[in-house]
N, C-alpha and C. Protein backbone atom coordinates (compact mmCIF):
# COMPACT_ATOMS: atom_id res chain seq x y z
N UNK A 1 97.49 90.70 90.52
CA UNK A 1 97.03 92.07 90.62
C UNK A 1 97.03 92.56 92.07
N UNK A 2 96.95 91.90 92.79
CA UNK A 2 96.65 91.86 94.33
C UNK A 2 98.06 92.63 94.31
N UNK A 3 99.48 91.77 94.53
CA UNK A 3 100.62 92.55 94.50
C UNK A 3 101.07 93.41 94.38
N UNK A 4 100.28 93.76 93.12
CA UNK A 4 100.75 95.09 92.63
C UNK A 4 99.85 96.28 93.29
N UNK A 5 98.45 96.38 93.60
CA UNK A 5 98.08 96.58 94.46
C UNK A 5 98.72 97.52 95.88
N UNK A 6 99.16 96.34 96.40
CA UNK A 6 99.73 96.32 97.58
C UNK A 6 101.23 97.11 97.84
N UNK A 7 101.82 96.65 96.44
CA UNK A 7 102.81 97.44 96.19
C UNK A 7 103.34 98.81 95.90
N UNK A 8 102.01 99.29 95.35
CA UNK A 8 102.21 100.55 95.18
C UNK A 8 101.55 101.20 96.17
N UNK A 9 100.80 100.94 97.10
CA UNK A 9 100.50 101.38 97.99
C UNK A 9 101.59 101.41 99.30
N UNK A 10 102.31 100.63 99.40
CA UNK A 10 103.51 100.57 100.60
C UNK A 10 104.63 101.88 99.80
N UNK A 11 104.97 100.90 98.66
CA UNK A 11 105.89 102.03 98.47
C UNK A 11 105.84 103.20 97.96
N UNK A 12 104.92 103.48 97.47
CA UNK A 12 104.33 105.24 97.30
C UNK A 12 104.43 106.19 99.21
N UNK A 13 103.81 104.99 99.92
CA UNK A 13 103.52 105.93 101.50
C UNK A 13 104.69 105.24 102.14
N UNK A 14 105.61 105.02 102.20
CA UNK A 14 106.90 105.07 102.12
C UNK A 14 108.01 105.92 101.63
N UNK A 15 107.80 106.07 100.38
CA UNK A 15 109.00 107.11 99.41
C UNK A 15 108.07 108.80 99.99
N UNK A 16 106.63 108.59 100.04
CA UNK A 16 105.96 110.15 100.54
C UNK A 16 106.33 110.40 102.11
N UNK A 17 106.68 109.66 102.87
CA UNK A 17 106.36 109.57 104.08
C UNK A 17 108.33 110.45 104.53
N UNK A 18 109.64 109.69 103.90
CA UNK A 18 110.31 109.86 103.77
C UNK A 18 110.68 110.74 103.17
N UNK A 19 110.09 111.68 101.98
CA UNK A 19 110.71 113.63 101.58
C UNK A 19 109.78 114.14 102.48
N UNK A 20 108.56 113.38 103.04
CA UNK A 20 108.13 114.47 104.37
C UNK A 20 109.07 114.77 105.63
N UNK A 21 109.48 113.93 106.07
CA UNK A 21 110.93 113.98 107.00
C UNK A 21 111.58 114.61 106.45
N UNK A 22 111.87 114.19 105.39
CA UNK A 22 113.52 115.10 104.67
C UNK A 22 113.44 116.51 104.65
N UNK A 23 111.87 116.85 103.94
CA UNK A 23 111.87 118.25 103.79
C UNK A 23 111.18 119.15 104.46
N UNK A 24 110.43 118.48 105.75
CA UNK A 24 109.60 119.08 107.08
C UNK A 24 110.41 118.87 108.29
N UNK A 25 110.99 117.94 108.54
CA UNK A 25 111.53 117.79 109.76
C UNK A 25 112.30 118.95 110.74
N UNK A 26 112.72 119.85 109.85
CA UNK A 26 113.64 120.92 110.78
C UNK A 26 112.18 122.10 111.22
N UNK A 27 111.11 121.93 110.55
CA UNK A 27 110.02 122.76 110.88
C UNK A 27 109.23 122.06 112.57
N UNK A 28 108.93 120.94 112.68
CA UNK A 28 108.89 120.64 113.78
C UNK A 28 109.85 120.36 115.12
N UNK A 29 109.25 120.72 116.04
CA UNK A 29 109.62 120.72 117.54
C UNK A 29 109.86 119.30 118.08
N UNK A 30 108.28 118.97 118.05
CA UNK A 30 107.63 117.75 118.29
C UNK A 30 107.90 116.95 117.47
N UNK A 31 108.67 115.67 117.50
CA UNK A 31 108.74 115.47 116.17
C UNK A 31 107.62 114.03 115.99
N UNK A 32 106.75 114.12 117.13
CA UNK A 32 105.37 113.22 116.72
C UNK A 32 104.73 113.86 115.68
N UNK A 33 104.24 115.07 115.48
CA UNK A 33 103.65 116.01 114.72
C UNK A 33 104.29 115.51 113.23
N UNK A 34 105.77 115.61 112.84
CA UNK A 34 106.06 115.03 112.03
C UNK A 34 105.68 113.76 111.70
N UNK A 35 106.06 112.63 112.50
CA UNK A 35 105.46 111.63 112.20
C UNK A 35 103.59 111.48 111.54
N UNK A 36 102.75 111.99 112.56
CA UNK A 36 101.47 111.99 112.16
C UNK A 36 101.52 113.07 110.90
N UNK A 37 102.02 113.83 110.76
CA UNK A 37 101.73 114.57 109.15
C UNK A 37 101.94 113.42 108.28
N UNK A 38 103.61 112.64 108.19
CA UNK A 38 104.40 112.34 107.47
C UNK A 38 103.24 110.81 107.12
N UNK A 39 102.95 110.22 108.15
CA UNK A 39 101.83 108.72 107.91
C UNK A 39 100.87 109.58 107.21
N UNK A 40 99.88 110.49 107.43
CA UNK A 40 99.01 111.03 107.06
C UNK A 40 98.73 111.29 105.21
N UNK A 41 100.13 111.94 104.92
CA UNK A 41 100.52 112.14 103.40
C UNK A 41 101.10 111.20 103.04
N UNK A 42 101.24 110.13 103.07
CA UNK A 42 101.76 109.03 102.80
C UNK A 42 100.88 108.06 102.36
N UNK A 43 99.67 107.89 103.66
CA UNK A 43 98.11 107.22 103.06
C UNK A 43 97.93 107.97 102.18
N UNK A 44 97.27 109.10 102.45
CA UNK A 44 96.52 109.89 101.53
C UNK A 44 97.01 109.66 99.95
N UNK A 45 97.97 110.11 100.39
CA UNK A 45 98.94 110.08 98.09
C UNK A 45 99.23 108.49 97.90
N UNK A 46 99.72 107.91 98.66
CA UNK A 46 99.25 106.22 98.50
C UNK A 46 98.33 105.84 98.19
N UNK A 47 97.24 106.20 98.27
CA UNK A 47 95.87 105.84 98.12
C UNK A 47 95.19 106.25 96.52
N UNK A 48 95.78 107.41 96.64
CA UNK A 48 95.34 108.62 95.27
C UNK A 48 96.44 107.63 94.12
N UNK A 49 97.35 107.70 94.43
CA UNK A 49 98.57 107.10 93.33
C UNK A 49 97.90 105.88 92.99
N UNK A 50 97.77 104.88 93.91
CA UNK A 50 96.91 103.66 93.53
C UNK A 50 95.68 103.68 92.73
N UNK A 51 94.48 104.08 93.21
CA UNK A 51 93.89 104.44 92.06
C UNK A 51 93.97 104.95 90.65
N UNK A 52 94.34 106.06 90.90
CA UNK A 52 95.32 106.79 89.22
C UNK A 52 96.33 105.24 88.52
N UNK A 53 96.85 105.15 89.12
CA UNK A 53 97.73 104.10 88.43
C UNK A 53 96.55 102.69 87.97
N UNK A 54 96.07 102.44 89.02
CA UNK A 54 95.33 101.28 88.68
C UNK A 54 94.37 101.46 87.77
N UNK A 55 93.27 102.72 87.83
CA UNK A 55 92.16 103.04 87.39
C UNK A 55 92.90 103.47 85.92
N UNK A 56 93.85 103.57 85.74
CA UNK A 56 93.87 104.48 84.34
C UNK A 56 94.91 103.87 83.29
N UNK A 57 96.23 103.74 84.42
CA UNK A 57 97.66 102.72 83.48
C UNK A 57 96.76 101.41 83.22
N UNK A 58 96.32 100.94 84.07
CA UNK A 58 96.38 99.11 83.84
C UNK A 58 95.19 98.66 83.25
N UNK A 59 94.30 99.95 82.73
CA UNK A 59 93.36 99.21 81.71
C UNK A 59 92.04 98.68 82.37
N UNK A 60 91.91 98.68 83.79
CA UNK A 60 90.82 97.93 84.26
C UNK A 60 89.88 99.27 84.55
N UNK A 61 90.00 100.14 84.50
CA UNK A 61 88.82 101.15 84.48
C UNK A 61 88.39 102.07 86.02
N UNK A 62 87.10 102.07 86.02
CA UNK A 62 87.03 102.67 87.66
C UNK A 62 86.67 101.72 88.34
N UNK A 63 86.20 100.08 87.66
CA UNK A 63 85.59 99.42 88.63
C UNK A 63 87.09 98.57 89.55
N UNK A 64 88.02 98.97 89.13
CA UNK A 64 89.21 99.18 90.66
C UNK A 64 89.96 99.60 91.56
N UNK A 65 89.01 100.94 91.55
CA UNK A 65 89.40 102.07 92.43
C UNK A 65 88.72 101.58 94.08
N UNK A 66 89.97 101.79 94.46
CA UNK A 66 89.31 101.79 96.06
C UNK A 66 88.54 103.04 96.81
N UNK A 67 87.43 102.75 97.03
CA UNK A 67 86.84 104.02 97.60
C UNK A 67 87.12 105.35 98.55
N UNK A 68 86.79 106.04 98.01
CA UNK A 68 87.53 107.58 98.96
C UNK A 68 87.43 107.09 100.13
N UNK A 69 85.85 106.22 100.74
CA UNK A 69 85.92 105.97 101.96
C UNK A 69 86.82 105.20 102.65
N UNK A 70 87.55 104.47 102.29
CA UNK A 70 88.22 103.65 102.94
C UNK A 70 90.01 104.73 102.82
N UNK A 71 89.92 105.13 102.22
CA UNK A 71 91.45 106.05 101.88
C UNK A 71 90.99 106.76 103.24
N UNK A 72 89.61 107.61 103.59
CA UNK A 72 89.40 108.62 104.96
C UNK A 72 89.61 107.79 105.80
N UNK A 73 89.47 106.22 106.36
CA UNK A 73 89.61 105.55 107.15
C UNK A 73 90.96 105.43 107.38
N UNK A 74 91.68 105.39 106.49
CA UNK A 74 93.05 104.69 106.34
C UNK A 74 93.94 106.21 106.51
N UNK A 75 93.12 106.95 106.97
CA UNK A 75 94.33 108.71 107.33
C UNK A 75 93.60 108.45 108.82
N UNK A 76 92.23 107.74 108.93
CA UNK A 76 92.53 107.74 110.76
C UNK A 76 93.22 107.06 111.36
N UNK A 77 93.38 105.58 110.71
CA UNK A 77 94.18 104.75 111.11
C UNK A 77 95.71 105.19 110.99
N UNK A 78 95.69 106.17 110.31
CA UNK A 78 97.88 106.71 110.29
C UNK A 78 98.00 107.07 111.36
N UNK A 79 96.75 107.47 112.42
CA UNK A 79 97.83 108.33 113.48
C UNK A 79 98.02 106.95 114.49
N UNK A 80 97.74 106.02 114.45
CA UNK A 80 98.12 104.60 114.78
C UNK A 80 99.42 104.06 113.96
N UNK A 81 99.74 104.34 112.84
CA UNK A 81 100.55 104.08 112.08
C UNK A 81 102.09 105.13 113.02
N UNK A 82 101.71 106.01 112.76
CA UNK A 82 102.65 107.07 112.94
C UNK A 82 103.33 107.31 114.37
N UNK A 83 101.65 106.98 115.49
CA UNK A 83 102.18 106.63 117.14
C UNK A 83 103.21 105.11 117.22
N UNK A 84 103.09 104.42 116.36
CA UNK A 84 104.14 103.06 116.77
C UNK A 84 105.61 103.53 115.81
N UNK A 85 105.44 104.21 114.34
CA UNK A 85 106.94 104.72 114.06
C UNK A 85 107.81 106.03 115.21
N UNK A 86 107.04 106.43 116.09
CA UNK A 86 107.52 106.88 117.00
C UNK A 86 108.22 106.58 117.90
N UNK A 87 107.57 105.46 118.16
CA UNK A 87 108.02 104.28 119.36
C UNK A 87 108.89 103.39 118.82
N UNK A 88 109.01 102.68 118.18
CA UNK A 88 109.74 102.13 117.42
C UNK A 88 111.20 102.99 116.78
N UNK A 89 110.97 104.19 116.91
CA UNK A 89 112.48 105.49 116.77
C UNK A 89 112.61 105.65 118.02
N UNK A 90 112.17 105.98 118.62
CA UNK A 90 112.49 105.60 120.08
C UNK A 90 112.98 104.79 120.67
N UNK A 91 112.73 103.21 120.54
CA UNK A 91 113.38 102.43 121.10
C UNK A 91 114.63 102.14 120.19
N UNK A 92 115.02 102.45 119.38
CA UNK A 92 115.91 102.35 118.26
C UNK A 92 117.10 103.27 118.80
N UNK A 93 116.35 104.39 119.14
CA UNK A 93 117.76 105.87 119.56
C UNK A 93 117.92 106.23 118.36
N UNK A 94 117.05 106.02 117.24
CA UNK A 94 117.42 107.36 116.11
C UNK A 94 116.52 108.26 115.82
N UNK A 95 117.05 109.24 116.02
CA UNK A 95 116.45 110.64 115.66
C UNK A 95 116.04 110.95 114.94
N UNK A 96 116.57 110.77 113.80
CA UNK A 96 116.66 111.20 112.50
C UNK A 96 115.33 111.62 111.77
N UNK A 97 114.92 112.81 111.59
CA UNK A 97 113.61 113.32 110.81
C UNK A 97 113.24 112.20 109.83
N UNK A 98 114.11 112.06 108.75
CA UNK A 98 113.64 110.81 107.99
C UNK A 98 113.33 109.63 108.30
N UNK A 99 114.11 109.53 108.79
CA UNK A 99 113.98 107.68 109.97
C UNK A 99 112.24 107.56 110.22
N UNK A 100 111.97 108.73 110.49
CA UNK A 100 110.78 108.79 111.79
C UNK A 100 109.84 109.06 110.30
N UNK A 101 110.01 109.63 109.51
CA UNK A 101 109.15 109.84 108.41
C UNK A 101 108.69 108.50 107.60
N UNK A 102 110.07 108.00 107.31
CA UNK A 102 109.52 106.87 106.61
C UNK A 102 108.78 105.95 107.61
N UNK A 103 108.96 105.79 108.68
CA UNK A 103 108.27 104.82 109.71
C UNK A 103 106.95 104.79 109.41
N UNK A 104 106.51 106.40 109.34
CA UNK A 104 105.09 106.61 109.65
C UNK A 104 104.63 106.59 108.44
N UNK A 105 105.24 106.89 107.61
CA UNK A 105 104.84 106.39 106.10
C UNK A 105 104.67 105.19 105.83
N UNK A 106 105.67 104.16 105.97
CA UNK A 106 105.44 102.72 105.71
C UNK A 106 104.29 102.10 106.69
N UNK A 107 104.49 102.43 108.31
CA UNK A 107 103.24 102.12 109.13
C UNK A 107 102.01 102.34 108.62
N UNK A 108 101.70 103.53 108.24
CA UNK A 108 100.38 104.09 107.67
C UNK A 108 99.85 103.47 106.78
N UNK A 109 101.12 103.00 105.53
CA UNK A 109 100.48 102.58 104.72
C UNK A 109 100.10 101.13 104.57
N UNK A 110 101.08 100.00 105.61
CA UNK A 110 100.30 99.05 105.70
C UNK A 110 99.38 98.59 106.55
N UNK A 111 98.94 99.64 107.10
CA UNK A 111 97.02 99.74 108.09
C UNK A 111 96.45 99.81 106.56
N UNK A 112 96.85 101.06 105.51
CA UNK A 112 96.02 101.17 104.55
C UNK A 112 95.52 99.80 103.21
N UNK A 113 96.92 99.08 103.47
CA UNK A 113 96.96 97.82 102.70
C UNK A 113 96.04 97.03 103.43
N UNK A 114 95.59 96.72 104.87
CA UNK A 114 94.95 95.86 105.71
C UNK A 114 93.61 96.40 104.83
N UNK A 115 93.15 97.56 105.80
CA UNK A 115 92.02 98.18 104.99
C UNK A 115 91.13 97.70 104.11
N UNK A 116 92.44 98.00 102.38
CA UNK A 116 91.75 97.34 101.26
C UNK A 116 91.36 96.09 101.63
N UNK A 117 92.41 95.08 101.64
CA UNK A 117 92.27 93.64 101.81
C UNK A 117 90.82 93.52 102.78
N UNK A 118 90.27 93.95 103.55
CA UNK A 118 89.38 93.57 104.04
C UNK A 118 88.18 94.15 103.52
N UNK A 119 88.18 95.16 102.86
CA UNK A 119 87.13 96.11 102.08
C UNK A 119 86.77 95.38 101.09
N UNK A 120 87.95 94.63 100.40
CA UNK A 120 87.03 94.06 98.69
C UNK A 120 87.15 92.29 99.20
N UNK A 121 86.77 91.70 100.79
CA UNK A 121 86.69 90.64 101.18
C UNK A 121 85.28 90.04 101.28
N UNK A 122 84.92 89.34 100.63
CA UNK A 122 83.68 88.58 101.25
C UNK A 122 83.78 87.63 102.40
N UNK A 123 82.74 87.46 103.27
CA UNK A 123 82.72 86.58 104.99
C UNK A 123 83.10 85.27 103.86
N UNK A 124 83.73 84.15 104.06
CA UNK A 124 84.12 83.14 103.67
C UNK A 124 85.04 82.96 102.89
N UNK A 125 85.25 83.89 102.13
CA UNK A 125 85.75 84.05 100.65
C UNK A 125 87.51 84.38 101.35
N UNK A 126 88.58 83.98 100.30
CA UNK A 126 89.92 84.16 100.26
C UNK A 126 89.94 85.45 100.24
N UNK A 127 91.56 85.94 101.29
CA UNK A 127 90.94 87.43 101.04
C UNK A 127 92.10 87.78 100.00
N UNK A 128 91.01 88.86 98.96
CA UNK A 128 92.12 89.34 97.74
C UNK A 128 91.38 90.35 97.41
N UNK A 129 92.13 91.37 96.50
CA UNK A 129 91.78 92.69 95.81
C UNK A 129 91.29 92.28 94.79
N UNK A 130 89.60 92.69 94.08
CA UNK A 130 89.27 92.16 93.20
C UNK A 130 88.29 93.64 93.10
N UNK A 131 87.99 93.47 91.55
CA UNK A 131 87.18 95.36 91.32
C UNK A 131 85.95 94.85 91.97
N UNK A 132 85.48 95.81 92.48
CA UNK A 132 84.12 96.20 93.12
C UNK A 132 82.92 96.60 91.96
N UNK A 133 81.68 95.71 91.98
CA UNK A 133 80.76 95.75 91.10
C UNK A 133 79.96 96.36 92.04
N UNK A 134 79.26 97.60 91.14
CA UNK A 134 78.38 98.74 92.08
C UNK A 134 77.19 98.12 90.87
């Protein structure tokens, strides 16, 4: 479950991060601005998709939804996500609106994968995604 998890969280803020480039990029100047939008909507609907999918397709209910709070954490941590897909297009020499989109999409979203993993961790305990008992 962990995997899957993880999985739909990369590649949801990945595939979002990438039509943000595709279909914003000629609107920005700056194309950091892109990047930090593009990580930004990438957590965010990564985060939302995961839940919905988890909480509702797979039968386990709400007790495996990851908390809004940690999704708000994980859009501060994108502009960390989004400042290294910058740099990283940069040292690369590609330009490319998408290039730089998906960066900050995939960056973003695995700060957001760290996140969980440490959110549903107990001090000793293996770390894994397991539902949260309130």
């Amino acid at each position: 479950m962990t995997s899957a998890n993880l999985l739909i969280v990369l590649i949801v803020g990945t595939v979002v991060g990438a039509l943000t480039g595709l279909g914003l990029g000629s609107f920005f100047g700056n194309q950091l601005y892109l990047a930090i939008l593009a990580g930004f909507l990438g957590t965010i609907i990564g985060g939302l998709a995961r839940n919905f999918i988890m909480a509702r397709r797979s039968g386990a209910g709400s007790d495996s939804r990851t908390p809004m709070l940690v999704i708000v954490y994980s859009a501060i941590a994108s502009l960390a996500g989004s400042s290294a897909a910058m740099e990283v297009a940069q040292q690369s020499e590609v330009s490319a609106s998408v290039w730089i989109g998906t960066l900050a999409g995939l960056f973003s979203a695995i700060l957001m994968a760290l996140l969980m993993i440490t959110y549903h961790t107990n001090p000793g305990e293996a770390p894994k995604l397991r539902p949260s008992r309130h």
